[in-house]
Protein backbone atom coordinates (compact mmCIF):
# COMPACT_ATOMS: atom_id res chain seq x y z
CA UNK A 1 -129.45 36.57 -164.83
CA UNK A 2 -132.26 38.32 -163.42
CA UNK A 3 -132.73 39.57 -159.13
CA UNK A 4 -135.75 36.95 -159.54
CA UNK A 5 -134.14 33.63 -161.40
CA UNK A 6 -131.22 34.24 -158.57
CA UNK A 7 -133.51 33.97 -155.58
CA UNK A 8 -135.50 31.27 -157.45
CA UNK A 9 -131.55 29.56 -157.54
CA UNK A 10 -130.50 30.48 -154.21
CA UNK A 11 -134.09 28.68 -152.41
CA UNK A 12 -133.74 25.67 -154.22
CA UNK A 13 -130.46 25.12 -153.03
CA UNK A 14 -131.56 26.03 -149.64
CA UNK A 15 -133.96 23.67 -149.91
CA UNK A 16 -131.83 21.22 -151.32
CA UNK A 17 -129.16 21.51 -148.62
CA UNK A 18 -132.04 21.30 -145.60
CA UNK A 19 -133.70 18.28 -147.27
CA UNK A 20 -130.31 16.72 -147.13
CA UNK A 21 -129.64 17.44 -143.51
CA UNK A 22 -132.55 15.75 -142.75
CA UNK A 23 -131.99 12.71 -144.57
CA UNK A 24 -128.25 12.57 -142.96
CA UNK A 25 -128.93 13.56 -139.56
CA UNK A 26 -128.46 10.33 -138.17
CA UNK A 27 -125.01 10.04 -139.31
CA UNK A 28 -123.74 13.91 -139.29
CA UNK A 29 -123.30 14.13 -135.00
CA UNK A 30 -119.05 13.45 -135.46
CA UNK A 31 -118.98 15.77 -138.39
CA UNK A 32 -121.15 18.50 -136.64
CA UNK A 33 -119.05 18.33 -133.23
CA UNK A 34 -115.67 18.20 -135.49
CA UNK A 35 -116.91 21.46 -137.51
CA UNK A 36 -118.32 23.07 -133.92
CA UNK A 37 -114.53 22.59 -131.98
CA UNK A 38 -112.59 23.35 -135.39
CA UNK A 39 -114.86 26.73 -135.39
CA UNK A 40 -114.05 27.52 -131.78
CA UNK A 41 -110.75 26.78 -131.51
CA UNK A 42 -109.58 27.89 -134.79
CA UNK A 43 -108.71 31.82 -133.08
CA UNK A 44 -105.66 30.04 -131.30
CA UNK A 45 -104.22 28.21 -134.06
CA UNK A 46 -104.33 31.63 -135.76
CA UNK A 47 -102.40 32.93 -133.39
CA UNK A 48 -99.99 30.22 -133.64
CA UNK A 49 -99.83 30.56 -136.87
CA UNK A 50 -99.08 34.98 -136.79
CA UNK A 51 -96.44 33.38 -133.73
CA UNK A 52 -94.16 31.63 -136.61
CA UNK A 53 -95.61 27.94 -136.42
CA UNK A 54 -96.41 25.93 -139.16
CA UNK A 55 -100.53 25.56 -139.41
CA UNK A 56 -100.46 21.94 -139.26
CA UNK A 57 -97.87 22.30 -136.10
CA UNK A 58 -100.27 24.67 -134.59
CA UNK A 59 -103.55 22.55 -135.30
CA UNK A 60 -102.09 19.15 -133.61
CA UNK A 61 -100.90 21.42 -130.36
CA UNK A 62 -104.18 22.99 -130.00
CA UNK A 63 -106.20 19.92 -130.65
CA UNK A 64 -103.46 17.73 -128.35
CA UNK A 65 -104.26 20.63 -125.11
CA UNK A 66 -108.16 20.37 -125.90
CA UNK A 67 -108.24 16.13 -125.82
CA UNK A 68 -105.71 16.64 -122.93
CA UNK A 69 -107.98 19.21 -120.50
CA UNK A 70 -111.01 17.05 -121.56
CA UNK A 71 -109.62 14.00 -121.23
CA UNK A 72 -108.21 15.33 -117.09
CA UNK A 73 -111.91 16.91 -116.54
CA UNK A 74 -113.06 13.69 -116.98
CA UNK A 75 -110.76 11.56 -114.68
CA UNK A 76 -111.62 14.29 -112.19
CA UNK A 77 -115.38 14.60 -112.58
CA UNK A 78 -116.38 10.90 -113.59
CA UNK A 79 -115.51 9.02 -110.02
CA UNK A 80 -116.89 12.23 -108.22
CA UNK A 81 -120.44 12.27 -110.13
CA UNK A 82 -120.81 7.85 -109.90
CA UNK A 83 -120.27 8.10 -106.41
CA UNK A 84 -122.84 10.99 -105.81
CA UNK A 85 -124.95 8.48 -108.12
CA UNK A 86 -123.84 5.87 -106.66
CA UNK A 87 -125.06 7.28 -103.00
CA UNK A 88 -128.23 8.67 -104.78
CA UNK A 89 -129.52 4.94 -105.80
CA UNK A 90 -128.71 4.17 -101.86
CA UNK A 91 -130.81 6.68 -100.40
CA UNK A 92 -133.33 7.12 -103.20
CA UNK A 93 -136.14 4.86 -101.27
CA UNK A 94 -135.29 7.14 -97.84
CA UNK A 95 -136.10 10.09 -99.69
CA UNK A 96 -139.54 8.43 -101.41
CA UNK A 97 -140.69 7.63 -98.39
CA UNK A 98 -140.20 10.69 -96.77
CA UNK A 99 -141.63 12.69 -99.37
CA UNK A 100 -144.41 10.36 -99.33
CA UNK A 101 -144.90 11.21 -95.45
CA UNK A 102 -144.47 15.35 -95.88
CA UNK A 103 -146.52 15.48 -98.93
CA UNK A 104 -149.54 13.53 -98.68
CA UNK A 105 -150.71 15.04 -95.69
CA UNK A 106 -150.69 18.57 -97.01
CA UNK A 107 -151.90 17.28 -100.63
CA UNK A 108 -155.02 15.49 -98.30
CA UNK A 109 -155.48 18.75 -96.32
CA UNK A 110 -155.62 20.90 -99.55
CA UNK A 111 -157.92 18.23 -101.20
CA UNK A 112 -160.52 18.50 -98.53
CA UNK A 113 -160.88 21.75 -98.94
CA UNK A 114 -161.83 21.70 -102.71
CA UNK A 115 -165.79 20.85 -104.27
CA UNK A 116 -166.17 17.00 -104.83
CA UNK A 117 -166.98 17.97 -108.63
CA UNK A 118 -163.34 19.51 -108.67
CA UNK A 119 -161.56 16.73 -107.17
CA UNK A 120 -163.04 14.56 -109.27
CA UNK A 121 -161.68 16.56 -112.49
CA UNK A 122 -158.75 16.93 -110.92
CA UNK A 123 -157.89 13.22 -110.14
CA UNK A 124 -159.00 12.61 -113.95
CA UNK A 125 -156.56 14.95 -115.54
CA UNK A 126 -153.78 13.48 -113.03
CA UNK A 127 -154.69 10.35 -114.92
CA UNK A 128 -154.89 11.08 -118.19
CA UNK A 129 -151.61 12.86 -117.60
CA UNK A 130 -149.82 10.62 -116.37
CA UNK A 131 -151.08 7.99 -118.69
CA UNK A 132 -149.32 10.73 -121.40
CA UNK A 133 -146.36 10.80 -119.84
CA UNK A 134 -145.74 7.25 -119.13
CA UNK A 135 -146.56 7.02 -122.75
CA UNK A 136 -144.26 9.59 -123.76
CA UNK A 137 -141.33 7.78 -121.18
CA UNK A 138 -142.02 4.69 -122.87
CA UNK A 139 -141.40 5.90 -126.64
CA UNK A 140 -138.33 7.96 -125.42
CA UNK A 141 -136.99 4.42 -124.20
CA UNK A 142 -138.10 2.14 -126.79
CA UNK A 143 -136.26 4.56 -129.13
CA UNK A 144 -132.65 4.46 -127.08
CA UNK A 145 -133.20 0.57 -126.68
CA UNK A 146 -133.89 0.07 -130.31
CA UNK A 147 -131.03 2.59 -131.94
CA UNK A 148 -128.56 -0.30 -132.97
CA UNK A 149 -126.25 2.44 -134.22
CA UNK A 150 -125.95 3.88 -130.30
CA UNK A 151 -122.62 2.24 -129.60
CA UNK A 152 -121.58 2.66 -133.29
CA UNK A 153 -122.10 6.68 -132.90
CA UNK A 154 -119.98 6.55 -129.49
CA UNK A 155 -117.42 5.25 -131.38
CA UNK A 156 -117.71 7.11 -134.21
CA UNK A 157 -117.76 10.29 -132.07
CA UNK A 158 -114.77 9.22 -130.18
CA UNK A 159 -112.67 8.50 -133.20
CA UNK A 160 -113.86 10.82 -136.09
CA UNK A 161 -114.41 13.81 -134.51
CA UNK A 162 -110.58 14.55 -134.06
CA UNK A 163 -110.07 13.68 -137.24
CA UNK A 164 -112.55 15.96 -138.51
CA UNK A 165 -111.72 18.52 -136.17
CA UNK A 166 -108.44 18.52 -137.42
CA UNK A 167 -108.69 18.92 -140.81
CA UNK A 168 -111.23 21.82 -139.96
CA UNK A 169 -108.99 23.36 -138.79
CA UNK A 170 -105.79 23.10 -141.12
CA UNK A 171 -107.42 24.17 -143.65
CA UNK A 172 -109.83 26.69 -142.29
CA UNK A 173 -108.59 29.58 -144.38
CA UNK A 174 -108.33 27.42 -147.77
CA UNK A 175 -111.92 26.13 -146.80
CA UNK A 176 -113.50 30.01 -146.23
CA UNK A 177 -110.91 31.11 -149.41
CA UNK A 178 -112.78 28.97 -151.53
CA UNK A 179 -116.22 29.68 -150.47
CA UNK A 180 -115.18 33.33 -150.81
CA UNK A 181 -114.18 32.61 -154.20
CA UNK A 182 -117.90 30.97 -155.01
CA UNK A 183 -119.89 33.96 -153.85
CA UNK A 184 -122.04 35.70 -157.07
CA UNK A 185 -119.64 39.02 -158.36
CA UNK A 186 -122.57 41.37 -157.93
CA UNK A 187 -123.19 40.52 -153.95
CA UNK A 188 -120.02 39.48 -152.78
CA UNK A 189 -119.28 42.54 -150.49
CA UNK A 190 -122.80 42.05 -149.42
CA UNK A 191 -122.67 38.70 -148.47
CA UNK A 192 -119.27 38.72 -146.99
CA UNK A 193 -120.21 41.65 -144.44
CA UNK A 194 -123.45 39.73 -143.10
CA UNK A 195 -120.51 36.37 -143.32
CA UNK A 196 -119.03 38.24 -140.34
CA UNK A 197 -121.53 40.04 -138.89
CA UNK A 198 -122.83 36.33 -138.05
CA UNK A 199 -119.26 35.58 -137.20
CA UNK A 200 -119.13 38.15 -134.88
CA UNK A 201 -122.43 37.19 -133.47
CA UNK A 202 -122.25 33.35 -132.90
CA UNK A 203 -118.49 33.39 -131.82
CA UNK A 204 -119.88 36.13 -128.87
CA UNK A 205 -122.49 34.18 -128.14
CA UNK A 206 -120.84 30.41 -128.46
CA UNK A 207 -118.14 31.32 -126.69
CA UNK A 208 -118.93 34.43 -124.21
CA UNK A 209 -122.01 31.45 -122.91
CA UNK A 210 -119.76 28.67 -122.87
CA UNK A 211 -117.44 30.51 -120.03
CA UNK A 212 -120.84 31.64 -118.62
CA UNK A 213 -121.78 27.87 -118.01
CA UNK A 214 -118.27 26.96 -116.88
CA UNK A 215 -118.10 29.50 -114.33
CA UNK A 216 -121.95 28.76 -113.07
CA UNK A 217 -121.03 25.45 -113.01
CA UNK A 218 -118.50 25.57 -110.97
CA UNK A 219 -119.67 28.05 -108.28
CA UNK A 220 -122.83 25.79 -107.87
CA UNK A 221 -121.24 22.63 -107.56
CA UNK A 222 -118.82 24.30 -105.17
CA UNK A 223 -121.38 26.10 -102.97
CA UNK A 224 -123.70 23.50 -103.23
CA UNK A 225 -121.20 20.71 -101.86
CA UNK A 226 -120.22 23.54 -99.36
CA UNK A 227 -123.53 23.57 -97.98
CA UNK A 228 -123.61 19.98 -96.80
CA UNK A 229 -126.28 19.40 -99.77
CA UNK A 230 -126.72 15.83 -101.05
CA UNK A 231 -125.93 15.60 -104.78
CA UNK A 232 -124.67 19.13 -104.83
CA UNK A 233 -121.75 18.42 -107.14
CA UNK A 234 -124.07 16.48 -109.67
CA UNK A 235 -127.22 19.32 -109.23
CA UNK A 236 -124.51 22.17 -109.70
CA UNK A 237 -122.67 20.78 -112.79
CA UNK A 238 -125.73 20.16 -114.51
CA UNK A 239 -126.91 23.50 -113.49
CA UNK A 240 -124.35 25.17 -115.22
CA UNK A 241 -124.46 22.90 -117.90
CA UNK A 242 -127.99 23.46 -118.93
CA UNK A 243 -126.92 26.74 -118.17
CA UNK A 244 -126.60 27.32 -122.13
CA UNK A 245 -130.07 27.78 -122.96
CA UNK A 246 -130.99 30.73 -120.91
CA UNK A 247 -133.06 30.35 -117.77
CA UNK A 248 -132.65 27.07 -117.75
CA UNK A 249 -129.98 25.99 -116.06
CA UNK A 250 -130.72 28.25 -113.16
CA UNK A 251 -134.44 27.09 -112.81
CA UNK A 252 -133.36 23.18 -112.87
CA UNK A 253 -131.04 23.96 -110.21
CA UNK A 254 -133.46 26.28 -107.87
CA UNK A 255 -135.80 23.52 -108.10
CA UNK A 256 -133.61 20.33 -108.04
CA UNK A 257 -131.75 22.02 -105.03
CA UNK A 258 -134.78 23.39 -103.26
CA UNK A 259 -136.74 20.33 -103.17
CA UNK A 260 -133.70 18.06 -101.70
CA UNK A 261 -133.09 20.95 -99.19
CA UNK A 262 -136.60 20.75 -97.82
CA UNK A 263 -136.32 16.60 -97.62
CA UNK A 264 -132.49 16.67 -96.13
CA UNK A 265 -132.61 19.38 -93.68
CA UNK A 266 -134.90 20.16 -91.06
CA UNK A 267 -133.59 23.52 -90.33
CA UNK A 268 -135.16 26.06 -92.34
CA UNK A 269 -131.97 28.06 -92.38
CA UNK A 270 -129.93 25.21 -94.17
CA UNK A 271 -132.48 25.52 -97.07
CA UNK A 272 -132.64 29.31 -97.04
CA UNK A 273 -129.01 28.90 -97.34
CA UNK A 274 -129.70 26.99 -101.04
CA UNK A 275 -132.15 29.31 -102.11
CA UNK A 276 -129.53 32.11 -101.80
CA UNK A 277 -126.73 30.43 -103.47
CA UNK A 278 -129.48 30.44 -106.19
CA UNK A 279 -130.70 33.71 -106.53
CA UNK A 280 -127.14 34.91 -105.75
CA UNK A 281 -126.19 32.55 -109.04
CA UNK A 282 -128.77 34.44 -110.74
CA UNK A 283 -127.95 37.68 -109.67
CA UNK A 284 -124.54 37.84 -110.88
CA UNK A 285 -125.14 36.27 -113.93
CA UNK A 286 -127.72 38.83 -115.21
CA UNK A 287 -125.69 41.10 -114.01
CA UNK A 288 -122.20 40.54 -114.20
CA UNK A 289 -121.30 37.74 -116.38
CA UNK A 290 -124.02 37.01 -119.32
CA UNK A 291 -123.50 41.24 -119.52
CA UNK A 292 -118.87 40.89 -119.70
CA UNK A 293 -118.83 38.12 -121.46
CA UNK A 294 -121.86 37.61 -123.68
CA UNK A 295 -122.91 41.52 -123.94
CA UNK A 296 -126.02 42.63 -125.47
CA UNK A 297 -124.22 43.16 -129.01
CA UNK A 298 -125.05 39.89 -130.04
CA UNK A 299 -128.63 39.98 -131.57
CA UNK A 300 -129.64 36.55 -129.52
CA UNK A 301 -132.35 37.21 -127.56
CA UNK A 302 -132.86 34.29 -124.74
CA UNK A 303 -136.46 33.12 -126.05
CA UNK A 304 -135.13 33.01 -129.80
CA UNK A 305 -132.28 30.72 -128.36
CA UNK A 306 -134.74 29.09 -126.39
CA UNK A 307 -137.23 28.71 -129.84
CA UNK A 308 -134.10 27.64 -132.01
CA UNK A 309 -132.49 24.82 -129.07
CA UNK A 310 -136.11 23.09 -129.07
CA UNK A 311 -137.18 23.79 -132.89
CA UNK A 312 -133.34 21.78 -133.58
CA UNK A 313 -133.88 18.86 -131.31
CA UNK A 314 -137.71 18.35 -132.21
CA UNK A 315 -136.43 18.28 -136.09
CA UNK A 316 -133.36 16.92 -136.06
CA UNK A 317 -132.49 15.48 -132.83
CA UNK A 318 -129.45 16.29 -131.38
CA UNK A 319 -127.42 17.42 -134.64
CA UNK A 320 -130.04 20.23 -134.71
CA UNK A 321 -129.32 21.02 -130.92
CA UNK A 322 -125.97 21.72 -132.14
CA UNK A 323 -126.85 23.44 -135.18
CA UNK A 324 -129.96 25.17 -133.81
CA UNK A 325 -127.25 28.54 -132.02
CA UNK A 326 -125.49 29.01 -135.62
CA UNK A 327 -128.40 28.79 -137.51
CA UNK A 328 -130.76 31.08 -135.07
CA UNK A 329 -127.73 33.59 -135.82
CA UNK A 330 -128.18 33.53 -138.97
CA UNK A 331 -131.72 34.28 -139.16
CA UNK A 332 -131.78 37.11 -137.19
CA UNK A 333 -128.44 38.52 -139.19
CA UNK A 334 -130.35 37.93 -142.21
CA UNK A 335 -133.78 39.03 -140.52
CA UNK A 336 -132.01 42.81 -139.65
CA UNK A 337 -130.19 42.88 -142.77
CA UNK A 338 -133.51 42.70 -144.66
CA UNK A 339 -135.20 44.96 -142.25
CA UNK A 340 -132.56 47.26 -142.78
CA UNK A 341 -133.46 47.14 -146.70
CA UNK A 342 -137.18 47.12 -146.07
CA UNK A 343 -136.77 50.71 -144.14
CA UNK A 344 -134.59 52.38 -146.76
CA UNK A 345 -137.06 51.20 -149.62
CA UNK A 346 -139.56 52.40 -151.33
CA UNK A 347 -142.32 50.11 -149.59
CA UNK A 348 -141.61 51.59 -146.23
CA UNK A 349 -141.00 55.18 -146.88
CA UNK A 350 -143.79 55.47 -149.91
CA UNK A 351 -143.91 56.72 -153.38
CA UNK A 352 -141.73 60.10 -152.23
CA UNK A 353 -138.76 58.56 -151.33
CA UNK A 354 -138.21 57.47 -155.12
CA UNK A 355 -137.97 60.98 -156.01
């Protein structure tokens, strides 16, 4: 078979395989999250494994502790974050109002100051986008309403994914073996070294940004709460959380944070005081952590995770959040491998280098 009949083969079952996804997306979320915890805890059943324990042993004691330390975060967290909601729906009108008093004065001030021509313009595009984004609100809803199958993917979540993930992960190495044993004779060596050079890429990334968003998490909430700020614990978990597409999580939080400090307090210390749990936050994860844990070996640049998160979730929805990381990996494995071939050929170095 000819170089060009095997790419021709190769794209159609790319294509083939993508046009699939998207006709299953609405039904792949169990067997996406099953795949995503086989994949990271897979290392430890290994070990297990190399320790003397049968693979099936080692699979139902790793899966057992993972259901186990979710299962306690959650009977921790849950009655913690509904009463901070709980509280929030209390004082919610408190805090309209008062933002109401603090910031249509200044708004009125900084209005009188403008050209009637400009206010004019500007209280039109105020409308127009608002009327967008009530729009926009109003889909998002009418879509959550009308998915029947909401309560039907809980469930399925809560009951397949196990499963899945547990059959993952017995029979990882039978699963990659056979794979392996599909791979074209003339680029197998190829193929296998970019196979772990994306290993090696999404299980730094996946995994070195997970503890990254644990530990953020953690020391906001914390600090936060410590600070005598409303809503700290809910601001600072979701800080962290979000924490996994870069810049994110820490921008939420500075603003989230910032904006309750300047309604709650009236000392202007108390809010500096949020600021620089903040830009302290910030400072030693750019620094410290996302450098330790993540490193800067891992070819994922922050805007290409950024691109890839919200590329995912506009095509696929969720499922492509979670896919969006492995398959951004990928593409920039397979982008530098062919760069790499493009600067040792002919095209790049001209006519001489075939001599």
């Amino acid at each position: 078979m000819t170089p060009a009949k095997q790419l021709r083969f190769w794209l159609i079952g790319l294509g083939l395989f993508v046009l699939a996804l998207w006709l299953l997306a609405d039904m792949l979320l169990p067997f996406v999250v099953g795949l995503a915890i086989a994949y990271l805890l897979d290392p430890a059943v290994d070990r297990l494994e190399a320790a003397g324990l049968p693979r099936w042993l080692g699979t139902t004691l790793v899966l057992l502790g993972f259901v186990l330390v979710m299962v306690l975060m959650a009977l921790l967290l849950l009655p913690l974050v509904q009463g901070q909601v709980s509280h929030l729906l209390e004082v919610l009108p408190s805090y309209a109002t008062l933002a109401k008093e603090r910031l249509i004065p200044a708004l009125n001030r900084f209005i009188h100051r403008l050209p009637a021509d400009d206010v004019e313009r500007l209280r039109a595009a105020a409308g127009n986008y608002a009327g967008e984004l009530a729009g926009l609100v109003g889909r998002i809803v009418t879509r959550i309403l009308s998915g029947g199958l909401a309560l039907f993917d809980i469930v399925t979540l809560m009951f397949i994914t196990p499963v899945v993930a547990f059959y993952m992960m017995r029979d990882w190495d039978l699963m990659v073996g056979k794979v392996d044993s599909w791979l074209p004779r003339q680029h197998a060596e190829t193929v296998r070294e970019q196979a772990r050079e994306v290993n090696v890429t999404l299980s730094g990334f996946v995994r070195g940004q997970a503890t990254v968003c644990v530990v953020l998490g953690v020391f906001y909430a914390l600090a936060l709460s410590a600070a005598g700020l409303d809503f700290g614990l809910v601001i600072g978990l979701m800080a962290g959380l979000l924490s996994f597409i870069p810049y994110v999580g820490t921008l939420f939080g500075f603003v989230a944070s910032t904006g309750l400090a300047l309604l709650q307090f009236d000392e202007f210390w108390r809010v500096a005081i949020v600021v620089g749990i903040f830009l302290f936050g910030q400072a030693v994860e750019g620094n410290v952590l996302t450098p330790k844990l993540v490193g800067d070996k891992v070819g994922l640049h922050a805007v290409w995770v950024m691109f890839a998160l919200l590329a995912g979730g506009s095509l696929f929805g969720f499922v492509g959040v979670l896919l969006a990381v492995p398959v951004a990996a990928v593409i920039g494995v397979l982008t530098r491998f062919a760069l790499r071939q493009y600067l040792s050929s002919p095209y790049y170095r001209g006519t001489d280098a075939e001599r």
